[in-house]
Protein backbone atom coordinates (compact mmCIF):
# COMPACT_ATOMS: atom_id res chain seq x y z
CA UNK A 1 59.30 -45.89 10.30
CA UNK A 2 61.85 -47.08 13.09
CA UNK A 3 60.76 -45.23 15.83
CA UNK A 4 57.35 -44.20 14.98
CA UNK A 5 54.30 -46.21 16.67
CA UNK A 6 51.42 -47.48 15.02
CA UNK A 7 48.60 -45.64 15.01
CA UNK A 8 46.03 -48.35 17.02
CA UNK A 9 48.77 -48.10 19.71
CA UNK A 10 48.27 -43.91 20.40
CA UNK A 11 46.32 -42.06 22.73
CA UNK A 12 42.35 -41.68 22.49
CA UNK A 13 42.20 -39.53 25.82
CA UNK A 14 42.98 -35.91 24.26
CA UNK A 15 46.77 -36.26 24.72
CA UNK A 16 48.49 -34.32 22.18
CA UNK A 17 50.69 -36.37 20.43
CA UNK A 18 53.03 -35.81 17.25
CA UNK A 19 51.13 -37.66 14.09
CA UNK A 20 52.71 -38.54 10.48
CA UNK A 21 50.19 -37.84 8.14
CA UNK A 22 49.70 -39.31 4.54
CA UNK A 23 48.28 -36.43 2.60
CA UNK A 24 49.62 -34.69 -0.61
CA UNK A 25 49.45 -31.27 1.48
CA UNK A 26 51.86 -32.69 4.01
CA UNK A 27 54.68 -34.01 1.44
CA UNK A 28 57.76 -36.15 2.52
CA UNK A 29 60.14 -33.87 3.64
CA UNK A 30 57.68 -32.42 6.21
CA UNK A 31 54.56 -34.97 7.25
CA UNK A 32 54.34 -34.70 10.75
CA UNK A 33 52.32 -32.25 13.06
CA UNK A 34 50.86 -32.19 16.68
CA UNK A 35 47.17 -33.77 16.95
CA UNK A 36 44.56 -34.83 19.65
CA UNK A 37 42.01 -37.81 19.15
CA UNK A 38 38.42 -35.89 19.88
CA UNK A 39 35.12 -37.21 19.32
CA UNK A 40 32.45 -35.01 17.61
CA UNK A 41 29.30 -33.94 20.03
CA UNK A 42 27.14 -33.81 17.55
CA UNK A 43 27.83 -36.79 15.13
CA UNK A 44 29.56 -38.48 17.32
CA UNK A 45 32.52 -39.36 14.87
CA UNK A 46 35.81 -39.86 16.01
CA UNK A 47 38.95 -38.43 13.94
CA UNK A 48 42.44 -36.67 14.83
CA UNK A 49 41.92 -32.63 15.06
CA UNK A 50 45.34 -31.03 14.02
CA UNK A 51 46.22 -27.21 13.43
CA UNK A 52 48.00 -25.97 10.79
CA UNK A 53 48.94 -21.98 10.59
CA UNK A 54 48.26 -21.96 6.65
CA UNK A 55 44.66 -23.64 6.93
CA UNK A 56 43.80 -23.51 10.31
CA UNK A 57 42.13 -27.04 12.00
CA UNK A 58 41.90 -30.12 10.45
CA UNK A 59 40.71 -33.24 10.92
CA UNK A 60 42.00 -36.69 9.66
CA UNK A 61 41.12 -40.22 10.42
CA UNK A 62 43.30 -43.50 11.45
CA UNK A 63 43.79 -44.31 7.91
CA UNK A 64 45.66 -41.26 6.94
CA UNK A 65 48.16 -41.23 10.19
CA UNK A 66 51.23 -43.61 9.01
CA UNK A 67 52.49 -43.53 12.91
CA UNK A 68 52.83 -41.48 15.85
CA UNK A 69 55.15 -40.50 19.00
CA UNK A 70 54.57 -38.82 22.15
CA UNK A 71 55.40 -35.60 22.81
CA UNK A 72 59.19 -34.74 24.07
CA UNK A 73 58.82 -34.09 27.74
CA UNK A 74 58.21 -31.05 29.31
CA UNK A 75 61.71 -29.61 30.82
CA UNK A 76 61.46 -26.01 33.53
């Protein structure tokens, strides 16, 4: 985890960030995605929404995300 950050350190304003998730869908060899920190309207729960192309949105919580890094920047 060298140059990953720690999850209480990342974004809760709806940046999108890159996320390492623990979850036995996302083995090893391939456990990081893009997600956004959103809060629920209705219940008012907080979580990490991610897409996936297999099984479309999900949403996982701080103790599932091993680390985090910003996005690369954006280059014209």
């Amino acid at each position: 985890m060298n140059d990953w950050l720690p999850v209480r350190l990342a974004p809760r304003d709806g940046t999108p960030v890159i996320l390492w998730i623990k979850d036995e869908e996302a083995t090893p060899t391939y456990p990081v995605t893009v997600g956004v920190w959103e809060t629920d309207d209705i219940t008012r729960r907080r979580y990490w929404r991610v897409f996936g192309a297999r099984y479309g949105t999900h949403i996982y919580f701080d103790q599932h995300i091993v680390g985090w890094r910003p996005l690369p920047p954006d280059h014209p």
